[in-house]
N, C-alpha and C. Protein backbone atom coordinates (compact mmCIF):
# COMPACT_ATOMS: atom_id res chain seq x y z
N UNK A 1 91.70 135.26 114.97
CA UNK A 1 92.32 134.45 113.93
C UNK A 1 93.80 134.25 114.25
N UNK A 2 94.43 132.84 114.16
CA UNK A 2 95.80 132.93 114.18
C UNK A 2 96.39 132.09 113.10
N UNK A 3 97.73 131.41 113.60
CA UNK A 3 97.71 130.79 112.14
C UNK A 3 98.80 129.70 113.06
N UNK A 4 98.83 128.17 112.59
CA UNK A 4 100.00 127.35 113.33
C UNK A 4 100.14 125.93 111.59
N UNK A 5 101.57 126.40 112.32
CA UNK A 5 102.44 125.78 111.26
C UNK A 5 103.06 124.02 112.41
N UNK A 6 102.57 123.28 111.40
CA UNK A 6 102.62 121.97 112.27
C UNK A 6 103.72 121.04 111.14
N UNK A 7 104.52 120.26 112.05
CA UNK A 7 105.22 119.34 111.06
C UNK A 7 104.76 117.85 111.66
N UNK A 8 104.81 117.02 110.97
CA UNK A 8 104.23 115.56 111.41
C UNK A 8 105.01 114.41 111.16
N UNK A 9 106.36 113.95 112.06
CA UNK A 9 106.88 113.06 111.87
C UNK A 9 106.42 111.42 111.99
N UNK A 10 106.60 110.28 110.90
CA UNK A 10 106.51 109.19 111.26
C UNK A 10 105.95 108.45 110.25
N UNK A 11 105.51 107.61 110.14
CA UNK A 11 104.46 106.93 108.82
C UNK A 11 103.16 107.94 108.11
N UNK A 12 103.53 108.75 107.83
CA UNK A 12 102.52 109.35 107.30
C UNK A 12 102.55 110.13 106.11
N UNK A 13 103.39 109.67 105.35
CA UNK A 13 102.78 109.43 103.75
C UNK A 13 102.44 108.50 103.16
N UNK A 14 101.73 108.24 102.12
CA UNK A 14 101.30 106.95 101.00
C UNK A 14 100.39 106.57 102.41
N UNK A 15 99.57 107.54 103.48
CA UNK A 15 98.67 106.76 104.10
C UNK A 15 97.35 107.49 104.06
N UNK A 16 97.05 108.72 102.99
CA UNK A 16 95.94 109.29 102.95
C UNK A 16 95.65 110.30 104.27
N UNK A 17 97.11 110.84 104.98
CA UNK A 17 97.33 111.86 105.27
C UNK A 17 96.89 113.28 105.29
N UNK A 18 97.36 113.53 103.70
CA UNK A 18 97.11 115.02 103.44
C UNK A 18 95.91 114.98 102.89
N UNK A 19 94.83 113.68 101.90
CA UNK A 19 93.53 114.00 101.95
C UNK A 19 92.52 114.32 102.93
N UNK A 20 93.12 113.39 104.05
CA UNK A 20 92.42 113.14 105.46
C UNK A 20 92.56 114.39 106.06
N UNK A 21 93.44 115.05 105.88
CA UNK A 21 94.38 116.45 106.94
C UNK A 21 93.08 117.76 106.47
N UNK A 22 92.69 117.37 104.58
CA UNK A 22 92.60 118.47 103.48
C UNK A 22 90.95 118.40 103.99
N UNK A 23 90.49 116.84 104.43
CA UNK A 23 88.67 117.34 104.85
C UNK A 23 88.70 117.68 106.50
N UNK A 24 89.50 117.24 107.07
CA UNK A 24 89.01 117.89 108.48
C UNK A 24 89.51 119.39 108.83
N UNK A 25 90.32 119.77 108.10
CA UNK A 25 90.54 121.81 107.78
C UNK A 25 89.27 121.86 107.22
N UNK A 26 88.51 121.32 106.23
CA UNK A 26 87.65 122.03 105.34
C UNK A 26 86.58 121.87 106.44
N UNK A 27 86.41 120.94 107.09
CA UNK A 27 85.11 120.34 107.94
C UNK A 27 85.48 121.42 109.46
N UNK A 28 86.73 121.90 109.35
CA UNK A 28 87.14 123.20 110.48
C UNK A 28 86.92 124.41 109.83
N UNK A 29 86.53 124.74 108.83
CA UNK A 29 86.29 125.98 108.29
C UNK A 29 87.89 126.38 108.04
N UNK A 30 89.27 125.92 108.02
CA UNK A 30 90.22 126.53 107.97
C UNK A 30 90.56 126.22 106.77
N UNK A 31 91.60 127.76 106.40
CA UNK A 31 92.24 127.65 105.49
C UNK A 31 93.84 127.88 105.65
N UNK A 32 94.62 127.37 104.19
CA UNK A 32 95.60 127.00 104.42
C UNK A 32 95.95 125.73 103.30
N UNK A 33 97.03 125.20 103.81
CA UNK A 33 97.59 124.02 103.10
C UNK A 33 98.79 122.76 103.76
N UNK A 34 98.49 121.68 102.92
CA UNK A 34 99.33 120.48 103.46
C UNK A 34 99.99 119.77 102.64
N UNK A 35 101.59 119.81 102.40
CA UNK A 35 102.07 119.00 101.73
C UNK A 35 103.13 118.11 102.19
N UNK A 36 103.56 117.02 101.28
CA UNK A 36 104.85 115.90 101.63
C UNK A 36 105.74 116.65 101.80
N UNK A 37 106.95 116.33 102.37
CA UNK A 37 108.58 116.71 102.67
C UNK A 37 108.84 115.78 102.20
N UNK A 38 110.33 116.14 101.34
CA UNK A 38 111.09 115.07 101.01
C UNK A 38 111.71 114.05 102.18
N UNK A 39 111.93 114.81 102.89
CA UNK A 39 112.58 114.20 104.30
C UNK A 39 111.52 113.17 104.67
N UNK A 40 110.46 112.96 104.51
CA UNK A 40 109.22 111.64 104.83
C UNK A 40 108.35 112.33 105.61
N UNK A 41 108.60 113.80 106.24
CA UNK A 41 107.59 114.17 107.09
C UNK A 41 106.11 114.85 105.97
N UNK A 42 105.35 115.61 106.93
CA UNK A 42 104.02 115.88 106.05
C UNK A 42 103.90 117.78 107.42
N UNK A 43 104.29 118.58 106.49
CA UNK A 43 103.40 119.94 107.06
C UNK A 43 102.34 120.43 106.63
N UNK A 44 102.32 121.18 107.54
CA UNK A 44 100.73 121.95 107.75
C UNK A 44 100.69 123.66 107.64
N UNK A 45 100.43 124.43 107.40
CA UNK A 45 100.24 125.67 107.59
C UNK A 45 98.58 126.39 107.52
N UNK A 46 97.72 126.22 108.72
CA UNK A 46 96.69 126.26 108.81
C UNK A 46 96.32 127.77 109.06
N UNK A 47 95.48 128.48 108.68
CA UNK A 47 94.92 129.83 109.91
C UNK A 47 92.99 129.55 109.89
N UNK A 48 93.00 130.37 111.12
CA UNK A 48 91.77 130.08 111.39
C UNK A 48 91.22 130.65 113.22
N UNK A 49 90.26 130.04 113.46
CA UNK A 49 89.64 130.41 115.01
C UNK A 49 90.64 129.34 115.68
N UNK A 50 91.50 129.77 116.71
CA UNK A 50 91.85 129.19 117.66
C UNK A 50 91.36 128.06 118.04
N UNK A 51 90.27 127.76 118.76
CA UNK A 51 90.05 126.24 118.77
C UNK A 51 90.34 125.52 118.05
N UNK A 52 89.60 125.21 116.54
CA UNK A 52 89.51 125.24 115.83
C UNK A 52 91.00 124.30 115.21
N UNK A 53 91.77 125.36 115.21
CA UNK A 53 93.11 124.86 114.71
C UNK A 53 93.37 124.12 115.75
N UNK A 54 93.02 124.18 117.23
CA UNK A 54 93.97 122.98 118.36
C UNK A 54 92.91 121.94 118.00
N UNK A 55 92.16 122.19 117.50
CA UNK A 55 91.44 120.61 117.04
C UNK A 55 91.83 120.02 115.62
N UNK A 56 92.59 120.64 114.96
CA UNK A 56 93.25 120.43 113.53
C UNK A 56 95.06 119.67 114.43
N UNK A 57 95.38 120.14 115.13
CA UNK A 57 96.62 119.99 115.88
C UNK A 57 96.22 118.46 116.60
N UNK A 58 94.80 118.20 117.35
CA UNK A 58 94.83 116.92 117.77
C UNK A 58 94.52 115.70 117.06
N UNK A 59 93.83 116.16 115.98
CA UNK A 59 93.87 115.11 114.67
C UNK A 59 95.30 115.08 114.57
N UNK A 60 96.12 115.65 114.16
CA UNK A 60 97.56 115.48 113.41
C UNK A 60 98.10 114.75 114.32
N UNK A 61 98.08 114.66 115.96
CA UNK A 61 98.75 113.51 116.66
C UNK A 61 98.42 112.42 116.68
N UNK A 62 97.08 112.30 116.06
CA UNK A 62 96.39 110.92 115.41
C UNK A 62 96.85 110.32 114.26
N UNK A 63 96.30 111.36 113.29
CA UNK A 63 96.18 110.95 112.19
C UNK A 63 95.92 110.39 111.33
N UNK A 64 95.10 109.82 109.98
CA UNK A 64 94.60 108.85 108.95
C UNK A 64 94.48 107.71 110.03
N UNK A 65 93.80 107.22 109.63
CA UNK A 65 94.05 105.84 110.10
C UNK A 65 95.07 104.56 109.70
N UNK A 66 95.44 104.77 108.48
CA UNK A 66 96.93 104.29 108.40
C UNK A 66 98.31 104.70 108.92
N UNK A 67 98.02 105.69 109.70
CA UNK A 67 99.26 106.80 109.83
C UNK A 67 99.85 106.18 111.03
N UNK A 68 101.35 106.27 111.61
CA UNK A 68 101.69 106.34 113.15
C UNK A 68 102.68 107.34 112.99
N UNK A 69 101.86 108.29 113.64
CA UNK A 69 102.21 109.02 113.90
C UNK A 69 103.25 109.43 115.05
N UNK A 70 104.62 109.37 115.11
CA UNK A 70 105.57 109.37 115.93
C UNK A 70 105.69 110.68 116.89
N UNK A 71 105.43 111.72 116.44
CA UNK A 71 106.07 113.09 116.86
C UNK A 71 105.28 114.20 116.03
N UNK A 72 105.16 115.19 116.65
CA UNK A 72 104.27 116.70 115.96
C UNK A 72 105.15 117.84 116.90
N UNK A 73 105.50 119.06 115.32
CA UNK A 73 105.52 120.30 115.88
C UNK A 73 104.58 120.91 115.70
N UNK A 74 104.81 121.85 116.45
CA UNK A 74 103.68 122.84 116.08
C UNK A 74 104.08 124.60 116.13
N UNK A 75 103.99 125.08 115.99
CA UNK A 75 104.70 126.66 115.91
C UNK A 75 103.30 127.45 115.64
N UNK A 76 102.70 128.36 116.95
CA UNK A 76 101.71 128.94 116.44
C UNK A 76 102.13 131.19 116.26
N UNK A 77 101.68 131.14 115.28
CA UNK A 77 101.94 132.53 114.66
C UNK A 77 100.41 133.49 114.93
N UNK A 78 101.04 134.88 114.16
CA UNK A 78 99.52 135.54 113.69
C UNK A 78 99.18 135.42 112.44
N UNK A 79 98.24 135.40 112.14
CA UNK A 79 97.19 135.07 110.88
C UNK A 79 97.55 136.40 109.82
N UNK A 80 97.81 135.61 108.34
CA UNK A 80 97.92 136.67 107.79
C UNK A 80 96.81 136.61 106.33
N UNK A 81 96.02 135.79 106.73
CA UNK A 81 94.48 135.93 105.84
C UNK A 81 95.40 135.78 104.67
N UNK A 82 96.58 135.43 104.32
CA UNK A 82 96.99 135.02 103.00
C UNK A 82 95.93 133.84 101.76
N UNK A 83 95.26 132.68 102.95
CA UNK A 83 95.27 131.61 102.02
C UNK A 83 93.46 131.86 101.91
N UNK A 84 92.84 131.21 100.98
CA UNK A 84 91.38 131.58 100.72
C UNK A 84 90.77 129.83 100.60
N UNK A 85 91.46 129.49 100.44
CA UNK A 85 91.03 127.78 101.05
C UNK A 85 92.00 126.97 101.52
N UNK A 86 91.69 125.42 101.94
CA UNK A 86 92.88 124.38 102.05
C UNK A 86 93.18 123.80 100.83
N UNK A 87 94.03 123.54 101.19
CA UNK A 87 94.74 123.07 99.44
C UNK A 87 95.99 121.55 100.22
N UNK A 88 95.98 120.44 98.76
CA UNK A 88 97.37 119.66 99.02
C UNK A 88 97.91 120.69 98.48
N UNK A 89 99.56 120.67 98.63
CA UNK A 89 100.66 121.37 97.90
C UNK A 89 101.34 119.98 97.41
N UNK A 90 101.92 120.42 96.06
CA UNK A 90 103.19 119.33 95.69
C UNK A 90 104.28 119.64 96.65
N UNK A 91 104.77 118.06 96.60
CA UNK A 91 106.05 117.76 97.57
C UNK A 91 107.27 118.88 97.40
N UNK A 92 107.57 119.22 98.92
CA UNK A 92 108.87 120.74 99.02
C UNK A 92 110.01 120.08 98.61
């Protein structure tokens, strides 16, 4: 289990983003959460099986299909079994 914290710069709010982000974690078995930045970006804080999340990481360089997606971080950590599902979060 690990856990990666992703930020997603570029058109990707008001484009069905974080619903889109909220079924392919659930359709990854991961848990965690995704909300807006005021700044216009959209993060991630996922944990889960390794693959798993780098396949949650190559959606996000995609993204929605309304999305253009400009730029992705990614920061991967250890898992701290904090979250018990995916969730949107209200905007930070």
């Amino acid at each position: 289990m690990k856990r990666i914290h992703i930020t997603i710069h570029g058109t990707v709010q008001g484009v069905s983003f974080r619903s889109d982000a909220r079924f392919v974690a659930k359709n990854l078995q991961l848990t965690g959460w995704v909300r807006n930045n005021a700044n216009g970006t959209v993060e991630i804080n996922a944990e889960g099986e390794e693959d798993k999340l780098k396949e949650l990481y190559r959606w996000c360089q995609r993204g929605s299909r309304n999305a253009q997606v400009e730029k992705t971080e990614c920061e991967w950590q250890p898992a701290t079994k904090e979250f018990k599902q995916f969730v949107v979060k209200d905007i930070k």
